[in-house]
N, C-alpha and C. Protein backbone atom coordinates (compact mmCIF):
# COMPACT_ATOMS: atom_id res chain seq x y z
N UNK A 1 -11.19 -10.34 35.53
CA UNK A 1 -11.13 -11.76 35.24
C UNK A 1 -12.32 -12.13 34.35
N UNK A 2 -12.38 -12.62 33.46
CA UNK A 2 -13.03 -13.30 32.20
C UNK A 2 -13.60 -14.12 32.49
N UNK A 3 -15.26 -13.83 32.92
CA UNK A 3 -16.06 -15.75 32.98
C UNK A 3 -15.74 -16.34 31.48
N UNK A 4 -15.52 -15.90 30.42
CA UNK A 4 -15.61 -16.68 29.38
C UNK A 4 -15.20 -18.35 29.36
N UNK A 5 -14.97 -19.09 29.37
CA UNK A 5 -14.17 -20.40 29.53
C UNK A 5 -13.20 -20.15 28.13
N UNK A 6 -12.09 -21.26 28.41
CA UNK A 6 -10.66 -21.25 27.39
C UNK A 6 -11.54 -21.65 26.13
N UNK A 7 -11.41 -20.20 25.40
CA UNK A 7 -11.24 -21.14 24.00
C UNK A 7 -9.90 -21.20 23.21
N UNK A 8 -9.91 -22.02 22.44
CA UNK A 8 -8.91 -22.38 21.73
C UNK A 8 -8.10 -21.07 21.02
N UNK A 9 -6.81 -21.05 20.62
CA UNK A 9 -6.51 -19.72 20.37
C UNK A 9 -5.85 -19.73 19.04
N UNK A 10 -5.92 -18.97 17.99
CA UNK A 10 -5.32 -19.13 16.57
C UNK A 10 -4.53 -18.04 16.35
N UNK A 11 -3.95 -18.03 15.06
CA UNK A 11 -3.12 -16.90 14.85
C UNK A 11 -3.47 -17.26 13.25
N UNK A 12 -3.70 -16.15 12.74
CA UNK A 12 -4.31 -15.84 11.00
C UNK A 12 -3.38 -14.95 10.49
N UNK A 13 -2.59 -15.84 9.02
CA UNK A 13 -1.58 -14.89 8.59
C UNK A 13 -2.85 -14.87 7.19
N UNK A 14 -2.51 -13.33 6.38
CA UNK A 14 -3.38 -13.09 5.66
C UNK A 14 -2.77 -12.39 4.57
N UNK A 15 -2.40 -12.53 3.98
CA UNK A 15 -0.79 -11.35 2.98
C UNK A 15 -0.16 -11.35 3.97
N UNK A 16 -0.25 -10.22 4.22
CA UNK A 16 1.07 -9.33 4.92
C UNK A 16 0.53 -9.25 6.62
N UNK A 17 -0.33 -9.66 6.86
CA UNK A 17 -0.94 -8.74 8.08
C UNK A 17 -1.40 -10.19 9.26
N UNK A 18 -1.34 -10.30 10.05
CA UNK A 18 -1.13 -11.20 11.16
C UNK A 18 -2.13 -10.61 12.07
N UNK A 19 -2.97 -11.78 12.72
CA UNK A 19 -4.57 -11.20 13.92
C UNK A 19 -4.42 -12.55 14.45
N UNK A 20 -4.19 -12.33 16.15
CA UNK A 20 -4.60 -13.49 17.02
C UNK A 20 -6.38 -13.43 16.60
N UNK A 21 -6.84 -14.87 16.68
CA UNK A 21 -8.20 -15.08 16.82
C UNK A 21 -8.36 -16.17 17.81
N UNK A 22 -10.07 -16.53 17.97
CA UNK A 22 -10.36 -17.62 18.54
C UNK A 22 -11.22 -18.44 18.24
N UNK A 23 -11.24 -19.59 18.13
CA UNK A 23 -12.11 -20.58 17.86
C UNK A 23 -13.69 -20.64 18.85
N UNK A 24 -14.52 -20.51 18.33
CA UNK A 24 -15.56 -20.43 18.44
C UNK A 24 -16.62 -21.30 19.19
N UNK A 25 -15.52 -22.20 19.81
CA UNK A 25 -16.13 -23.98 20.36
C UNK A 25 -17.48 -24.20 21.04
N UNK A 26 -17.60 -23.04 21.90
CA UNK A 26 -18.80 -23.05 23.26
C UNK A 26 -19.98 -22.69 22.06
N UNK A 27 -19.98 -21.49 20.67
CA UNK A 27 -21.27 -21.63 20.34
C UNK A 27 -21.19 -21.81 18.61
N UNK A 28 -19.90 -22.60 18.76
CA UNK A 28 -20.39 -23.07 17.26
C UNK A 28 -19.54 -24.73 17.62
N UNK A 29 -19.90 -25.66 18.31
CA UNK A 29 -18.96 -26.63 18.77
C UNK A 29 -18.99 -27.63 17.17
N UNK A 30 -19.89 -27.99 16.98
CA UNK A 30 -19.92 -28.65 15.60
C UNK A 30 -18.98 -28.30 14.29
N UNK A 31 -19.13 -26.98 13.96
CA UNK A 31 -18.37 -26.04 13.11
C UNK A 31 -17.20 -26.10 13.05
N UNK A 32 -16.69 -25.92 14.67
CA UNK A 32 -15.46 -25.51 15.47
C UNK A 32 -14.53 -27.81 15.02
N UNK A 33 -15.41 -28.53 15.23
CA UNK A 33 -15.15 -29.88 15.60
C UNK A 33 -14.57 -30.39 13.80
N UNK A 34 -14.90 -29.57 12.97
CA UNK A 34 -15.29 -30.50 11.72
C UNK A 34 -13.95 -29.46 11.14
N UNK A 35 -13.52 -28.64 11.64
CA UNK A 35 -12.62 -27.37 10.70
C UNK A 35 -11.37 -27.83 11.53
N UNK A 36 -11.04 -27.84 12.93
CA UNK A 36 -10.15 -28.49 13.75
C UNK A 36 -8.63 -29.11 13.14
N UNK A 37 -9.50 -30.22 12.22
CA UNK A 37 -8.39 -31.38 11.78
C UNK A 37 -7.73 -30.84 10.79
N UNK A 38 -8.49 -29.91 10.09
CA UNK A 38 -8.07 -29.02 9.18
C UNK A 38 -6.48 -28.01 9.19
N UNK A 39 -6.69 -27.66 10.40
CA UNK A 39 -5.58 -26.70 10.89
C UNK A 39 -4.08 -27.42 10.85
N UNK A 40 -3.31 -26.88 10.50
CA UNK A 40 -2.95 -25.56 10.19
C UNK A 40 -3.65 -25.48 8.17
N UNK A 41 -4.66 -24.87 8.49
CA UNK A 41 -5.31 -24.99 7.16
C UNK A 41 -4.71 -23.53 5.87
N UNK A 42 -4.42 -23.63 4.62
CA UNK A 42 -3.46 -22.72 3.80
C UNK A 42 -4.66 -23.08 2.52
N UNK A 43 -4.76 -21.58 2.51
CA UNK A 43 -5.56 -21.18 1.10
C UNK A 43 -5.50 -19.68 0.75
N UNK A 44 -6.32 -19.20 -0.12
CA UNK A 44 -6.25 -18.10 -0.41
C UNK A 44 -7.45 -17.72 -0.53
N UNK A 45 -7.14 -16.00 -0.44
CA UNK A 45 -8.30 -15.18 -0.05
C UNK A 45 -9.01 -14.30 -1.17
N UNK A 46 -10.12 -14.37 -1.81
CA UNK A 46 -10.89 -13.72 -2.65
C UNK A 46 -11.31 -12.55 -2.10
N UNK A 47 -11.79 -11.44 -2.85
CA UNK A 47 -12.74 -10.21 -2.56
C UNK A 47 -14.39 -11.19 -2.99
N UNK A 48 -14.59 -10.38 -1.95
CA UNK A 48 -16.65 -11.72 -2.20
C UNK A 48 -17.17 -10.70 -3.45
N UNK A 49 -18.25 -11.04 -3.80
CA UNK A 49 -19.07 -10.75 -5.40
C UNK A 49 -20.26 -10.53 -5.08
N UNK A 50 -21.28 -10.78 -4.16
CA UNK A 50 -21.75 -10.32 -2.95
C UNK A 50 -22.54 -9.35 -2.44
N UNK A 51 -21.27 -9.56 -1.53
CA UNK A 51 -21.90 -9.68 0.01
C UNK A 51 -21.15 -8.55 0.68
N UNK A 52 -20.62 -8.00 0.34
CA UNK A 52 -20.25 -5.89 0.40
C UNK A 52 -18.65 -6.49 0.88
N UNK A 53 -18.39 -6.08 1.86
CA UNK A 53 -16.87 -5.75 2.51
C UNK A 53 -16.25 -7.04 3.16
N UNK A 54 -16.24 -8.12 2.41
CA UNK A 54 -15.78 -9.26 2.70
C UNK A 54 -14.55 -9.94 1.98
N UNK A 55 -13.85 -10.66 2.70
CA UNK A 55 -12.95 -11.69 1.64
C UNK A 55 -13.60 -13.21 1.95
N UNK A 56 -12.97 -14.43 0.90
CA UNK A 56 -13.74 -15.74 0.68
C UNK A 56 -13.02 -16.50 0.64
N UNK A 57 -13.44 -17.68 1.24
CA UNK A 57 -12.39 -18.46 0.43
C UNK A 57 -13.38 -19.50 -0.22
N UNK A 58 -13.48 -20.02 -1.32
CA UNK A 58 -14.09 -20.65 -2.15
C UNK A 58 -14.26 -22.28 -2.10
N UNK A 59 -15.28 -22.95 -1.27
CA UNK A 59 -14.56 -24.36 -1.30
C UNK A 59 -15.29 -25.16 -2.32
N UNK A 60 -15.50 -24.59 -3.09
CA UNK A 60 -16.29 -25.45 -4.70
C UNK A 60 -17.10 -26.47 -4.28
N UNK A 61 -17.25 -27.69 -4.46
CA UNK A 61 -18.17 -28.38 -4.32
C UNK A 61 -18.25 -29.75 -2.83
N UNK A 62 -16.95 -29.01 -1.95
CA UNK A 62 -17.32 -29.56 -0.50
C UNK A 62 -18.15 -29.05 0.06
N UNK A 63 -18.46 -30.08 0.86
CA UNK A 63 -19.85 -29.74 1.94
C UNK A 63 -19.66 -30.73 3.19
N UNK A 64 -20.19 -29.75 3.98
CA UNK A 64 -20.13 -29.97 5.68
C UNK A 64 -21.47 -30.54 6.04
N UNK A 65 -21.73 -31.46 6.56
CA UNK A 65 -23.20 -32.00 6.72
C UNK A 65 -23.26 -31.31 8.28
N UNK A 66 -23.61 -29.91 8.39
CA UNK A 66 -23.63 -29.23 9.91
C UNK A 66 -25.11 -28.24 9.78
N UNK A 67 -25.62 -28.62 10.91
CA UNK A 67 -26.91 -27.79 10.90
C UNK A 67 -26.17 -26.76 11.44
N UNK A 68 -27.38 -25.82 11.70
CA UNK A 68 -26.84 -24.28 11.70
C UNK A 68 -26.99 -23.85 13.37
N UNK A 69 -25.56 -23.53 13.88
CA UNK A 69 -25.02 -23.30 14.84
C UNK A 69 -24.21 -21.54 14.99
N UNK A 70 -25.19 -20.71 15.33
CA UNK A 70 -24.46 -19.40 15.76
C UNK A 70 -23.97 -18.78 14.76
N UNK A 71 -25.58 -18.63 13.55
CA UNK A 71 -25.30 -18.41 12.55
C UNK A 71 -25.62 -17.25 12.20
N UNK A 72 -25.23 -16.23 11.26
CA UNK A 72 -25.56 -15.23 10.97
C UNK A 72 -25.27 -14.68 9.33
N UNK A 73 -26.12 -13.72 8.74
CA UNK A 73 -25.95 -13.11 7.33
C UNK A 73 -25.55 -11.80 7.87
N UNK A 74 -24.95 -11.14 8.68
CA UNK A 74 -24.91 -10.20 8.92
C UNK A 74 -23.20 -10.19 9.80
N UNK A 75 -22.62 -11.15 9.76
CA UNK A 75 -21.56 -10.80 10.44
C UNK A 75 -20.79 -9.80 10.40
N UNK A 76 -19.81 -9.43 11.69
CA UNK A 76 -18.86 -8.32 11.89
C UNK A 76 -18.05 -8.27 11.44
N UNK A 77 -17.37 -7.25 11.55
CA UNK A 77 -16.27 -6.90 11.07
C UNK A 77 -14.97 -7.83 11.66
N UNK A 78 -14.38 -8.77 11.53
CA UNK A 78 -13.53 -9.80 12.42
C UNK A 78 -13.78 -11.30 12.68
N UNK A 79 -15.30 -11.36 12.22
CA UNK A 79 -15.58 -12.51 12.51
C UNK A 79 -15.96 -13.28 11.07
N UNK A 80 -15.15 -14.98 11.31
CA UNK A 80 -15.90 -15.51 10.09
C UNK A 80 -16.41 -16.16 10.39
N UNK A 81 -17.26 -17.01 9.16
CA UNK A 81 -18.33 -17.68 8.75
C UNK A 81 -17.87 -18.73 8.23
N UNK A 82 -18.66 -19.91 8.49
CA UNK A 82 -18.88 -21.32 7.50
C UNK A 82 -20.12 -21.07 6.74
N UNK A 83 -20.17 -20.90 5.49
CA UNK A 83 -21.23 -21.51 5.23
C UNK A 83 -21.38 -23.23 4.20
N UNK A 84 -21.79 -24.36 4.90
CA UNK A 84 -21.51 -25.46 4.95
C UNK A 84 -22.02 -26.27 3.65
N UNK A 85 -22.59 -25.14 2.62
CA UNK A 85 -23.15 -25.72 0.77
C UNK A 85 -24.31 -26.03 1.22
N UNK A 86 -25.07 -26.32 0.10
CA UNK A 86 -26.64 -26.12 0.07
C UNK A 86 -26.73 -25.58 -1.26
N UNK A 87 -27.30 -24.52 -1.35
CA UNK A 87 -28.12 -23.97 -1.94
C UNK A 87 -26.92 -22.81 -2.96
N UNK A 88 -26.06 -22.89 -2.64
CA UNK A 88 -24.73 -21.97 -3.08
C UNK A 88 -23.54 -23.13 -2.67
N UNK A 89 -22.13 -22.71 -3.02
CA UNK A 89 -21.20 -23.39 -2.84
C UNK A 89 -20.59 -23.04 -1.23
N UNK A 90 -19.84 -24.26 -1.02
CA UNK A 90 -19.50 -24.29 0.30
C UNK A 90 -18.46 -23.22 0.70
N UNK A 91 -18.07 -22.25 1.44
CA UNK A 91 -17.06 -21.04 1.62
C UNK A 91 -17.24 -20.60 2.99
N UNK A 92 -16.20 -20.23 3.41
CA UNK A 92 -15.27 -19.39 4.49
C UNK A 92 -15.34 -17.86 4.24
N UNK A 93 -16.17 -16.97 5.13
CA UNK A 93 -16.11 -15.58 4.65
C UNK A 93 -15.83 -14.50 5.74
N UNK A 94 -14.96 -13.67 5.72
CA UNK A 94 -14.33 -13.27 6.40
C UNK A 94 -14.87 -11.73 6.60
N UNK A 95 -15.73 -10.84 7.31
CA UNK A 95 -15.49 -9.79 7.19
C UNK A 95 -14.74 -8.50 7.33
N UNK A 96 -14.57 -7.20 6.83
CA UNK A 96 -13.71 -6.18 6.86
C UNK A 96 -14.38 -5.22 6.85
N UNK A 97 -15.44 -5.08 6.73
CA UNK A 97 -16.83 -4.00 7.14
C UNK A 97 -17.79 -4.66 7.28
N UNK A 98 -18.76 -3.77 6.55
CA UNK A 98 -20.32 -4.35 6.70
C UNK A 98 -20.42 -5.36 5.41
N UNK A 99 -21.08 -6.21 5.69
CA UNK A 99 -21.73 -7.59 5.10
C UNK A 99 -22.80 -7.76 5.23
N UNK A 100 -23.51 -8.27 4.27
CA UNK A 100 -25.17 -8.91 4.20
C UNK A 100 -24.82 -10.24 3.36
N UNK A 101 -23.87 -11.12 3.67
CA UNK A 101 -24.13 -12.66 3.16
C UNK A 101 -24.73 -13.23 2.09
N UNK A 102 -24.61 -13.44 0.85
CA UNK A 102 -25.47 -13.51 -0.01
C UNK A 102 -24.49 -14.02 -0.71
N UNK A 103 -25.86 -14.93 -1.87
CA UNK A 103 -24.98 -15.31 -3.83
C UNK A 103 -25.79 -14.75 -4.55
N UNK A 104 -25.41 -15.50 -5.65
CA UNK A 104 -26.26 -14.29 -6.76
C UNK A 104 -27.59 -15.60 -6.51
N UNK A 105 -27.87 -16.38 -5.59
CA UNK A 105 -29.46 -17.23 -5.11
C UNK A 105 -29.90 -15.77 -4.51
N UNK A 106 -29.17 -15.56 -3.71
CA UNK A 106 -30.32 -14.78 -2.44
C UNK A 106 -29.32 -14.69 -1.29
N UNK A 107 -29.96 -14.23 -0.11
CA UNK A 107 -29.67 -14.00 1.01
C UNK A 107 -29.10 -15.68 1.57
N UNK A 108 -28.08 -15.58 2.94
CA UNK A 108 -26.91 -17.06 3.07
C UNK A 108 -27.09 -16.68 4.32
N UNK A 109 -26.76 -17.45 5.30
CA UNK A 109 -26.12 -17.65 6.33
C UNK A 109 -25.04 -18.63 6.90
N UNK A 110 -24.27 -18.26 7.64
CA UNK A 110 -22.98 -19.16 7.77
C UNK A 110 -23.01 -19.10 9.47
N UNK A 111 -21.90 -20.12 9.84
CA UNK A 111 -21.89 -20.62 11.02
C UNK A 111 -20.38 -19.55 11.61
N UNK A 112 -20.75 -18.72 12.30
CA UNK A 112 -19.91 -18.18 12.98
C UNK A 112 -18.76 -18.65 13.41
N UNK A 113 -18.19 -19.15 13.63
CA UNK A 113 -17.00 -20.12 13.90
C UNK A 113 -15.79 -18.99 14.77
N UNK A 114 -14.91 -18.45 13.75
CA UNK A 114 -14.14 -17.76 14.39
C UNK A 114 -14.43 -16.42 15.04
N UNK A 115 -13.27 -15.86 15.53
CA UNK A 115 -13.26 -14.31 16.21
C UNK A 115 -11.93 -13.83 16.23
N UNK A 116 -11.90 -12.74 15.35
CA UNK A 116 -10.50 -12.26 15.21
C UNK A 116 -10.27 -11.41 16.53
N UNK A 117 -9.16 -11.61 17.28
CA UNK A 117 -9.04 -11.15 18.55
C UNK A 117 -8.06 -9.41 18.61
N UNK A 118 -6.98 -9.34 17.41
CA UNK A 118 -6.13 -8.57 17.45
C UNK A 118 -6.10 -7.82 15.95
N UNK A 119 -5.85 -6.67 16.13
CA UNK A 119 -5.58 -5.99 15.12
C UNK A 119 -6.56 -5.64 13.86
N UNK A 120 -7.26 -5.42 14.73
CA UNK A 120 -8.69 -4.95 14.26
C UNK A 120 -8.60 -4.24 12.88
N UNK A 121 -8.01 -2.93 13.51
CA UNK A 121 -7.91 -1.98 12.76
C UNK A 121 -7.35 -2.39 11.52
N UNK A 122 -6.75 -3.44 11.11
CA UNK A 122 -5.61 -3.21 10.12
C UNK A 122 -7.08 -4.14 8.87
N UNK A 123 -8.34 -4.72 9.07
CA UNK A 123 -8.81 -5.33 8.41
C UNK A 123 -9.40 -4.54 7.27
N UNK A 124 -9.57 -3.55 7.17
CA UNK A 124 -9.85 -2.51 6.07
C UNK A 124 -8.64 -2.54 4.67
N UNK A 125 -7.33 -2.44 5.75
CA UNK A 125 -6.32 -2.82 4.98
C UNK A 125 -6.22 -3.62 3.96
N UNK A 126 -6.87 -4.68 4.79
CA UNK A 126 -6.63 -6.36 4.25
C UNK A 126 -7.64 -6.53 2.81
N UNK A 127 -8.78 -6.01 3.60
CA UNK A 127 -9.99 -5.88 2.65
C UNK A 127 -9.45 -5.49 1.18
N UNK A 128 -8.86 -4.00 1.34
CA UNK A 128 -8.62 -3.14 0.02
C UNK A 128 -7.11 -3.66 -1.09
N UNK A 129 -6.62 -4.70 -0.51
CA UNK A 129 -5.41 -5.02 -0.87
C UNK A 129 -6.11 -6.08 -1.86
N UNK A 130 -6.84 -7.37 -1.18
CA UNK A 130 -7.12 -7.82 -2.06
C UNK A 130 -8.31 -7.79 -3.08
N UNK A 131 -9.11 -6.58 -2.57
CA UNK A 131 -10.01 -5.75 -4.14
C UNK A 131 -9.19 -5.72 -4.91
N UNK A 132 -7.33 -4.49 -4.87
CA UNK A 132 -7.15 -4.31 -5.42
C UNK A 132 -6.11 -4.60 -6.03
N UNK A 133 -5.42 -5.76 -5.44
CA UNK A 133 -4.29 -6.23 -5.89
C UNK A 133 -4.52 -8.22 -5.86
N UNK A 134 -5.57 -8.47 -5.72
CA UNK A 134 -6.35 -10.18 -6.07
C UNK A 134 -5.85 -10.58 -5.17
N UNK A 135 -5.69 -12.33 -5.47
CA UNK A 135 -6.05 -13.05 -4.03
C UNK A 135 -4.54 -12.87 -2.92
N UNK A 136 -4.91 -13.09 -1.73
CA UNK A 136 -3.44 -12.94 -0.80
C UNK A 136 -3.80 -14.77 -0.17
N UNK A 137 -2.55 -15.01 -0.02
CA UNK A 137 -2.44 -16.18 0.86
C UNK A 137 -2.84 -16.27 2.15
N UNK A 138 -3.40 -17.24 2.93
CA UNK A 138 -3.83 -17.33 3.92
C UNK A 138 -4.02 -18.50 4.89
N UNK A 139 -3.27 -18.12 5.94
CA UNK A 139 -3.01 -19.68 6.89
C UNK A 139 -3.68 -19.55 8.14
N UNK A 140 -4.57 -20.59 8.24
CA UNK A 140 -5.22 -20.42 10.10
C UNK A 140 -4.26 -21.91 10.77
N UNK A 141 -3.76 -21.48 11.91
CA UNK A 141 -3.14 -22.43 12.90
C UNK A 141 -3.54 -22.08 13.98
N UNK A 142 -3.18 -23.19 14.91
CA UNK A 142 -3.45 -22.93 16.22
C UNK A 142 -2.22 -22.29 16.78
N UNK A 143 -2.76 -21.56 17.87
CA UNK A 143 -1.70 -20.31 18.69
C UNK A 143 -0.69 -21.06 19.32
């Protein structure tokens, strides 16, 4: 049995390839509060320029007025990021290996937000499809 408490539960279509995730509420509640209304949110997915084994999604010149909540330049493999503009443009970054967060400023950090729950394995996939075949479509909803 799971002390965790309920978090919220998503499902991420990405091209071709489908991962239950979860919303991030207990340690990114701000992040988690401001992306919410958003859902069922549809964009598309970049290879990052970067920040090694990541996809992006690009939000040009929006910005999130969110201090930094359960943040990291180093995220996993499954988990994404807000990073909320500043100093670089505002973006959603998704990892598929290793990452070190960055623009061509410098070193970034983003607000942890999600957690891809399922189908781990297939994110390498995901990664190399859109290196090598450009952007794939991409929908976050709730489960």
């Amino acid at each position: 049995m799971s002390s965790q408490p309920h978090l919220p539960q998503l499902k991420i279509t990405a091209g071709s390839f489908v991962f239950d995730a979860r919303l991030e509420t207990t340690l990114a509640p701000e992040t988690c509060a401001a992306m919410l209304p958003l859902f069922p949110y549809r964009q598309k997915l970049i290879h990052v320029r970067w920040s090694g084994e990541g996809v992006w999604i690009p939000l040009g010149d929006k910005h999130f007025d969110l201090k930094w909540e359960n943040h990291t330049s180093y995220p996993a493999p499954g988990q994404m990021i807000l990073y909320p503009g500043g100093i670089s443009e505002c973006e959603i970054l998704l990892a598929y290996g290793s990452v070190h967060f960055a623009s061509k400023l410098g070193q970034l950090a983003g607000n942890h937000f999600i957690t891809l729950t399922s189908n781990l394995d297939q994110l390498p996939a995901l990664g190399k499809k859109v290196l090598w075949e450009g952007a794939q479509d991409l929908l976050i909803e709730l489960a």
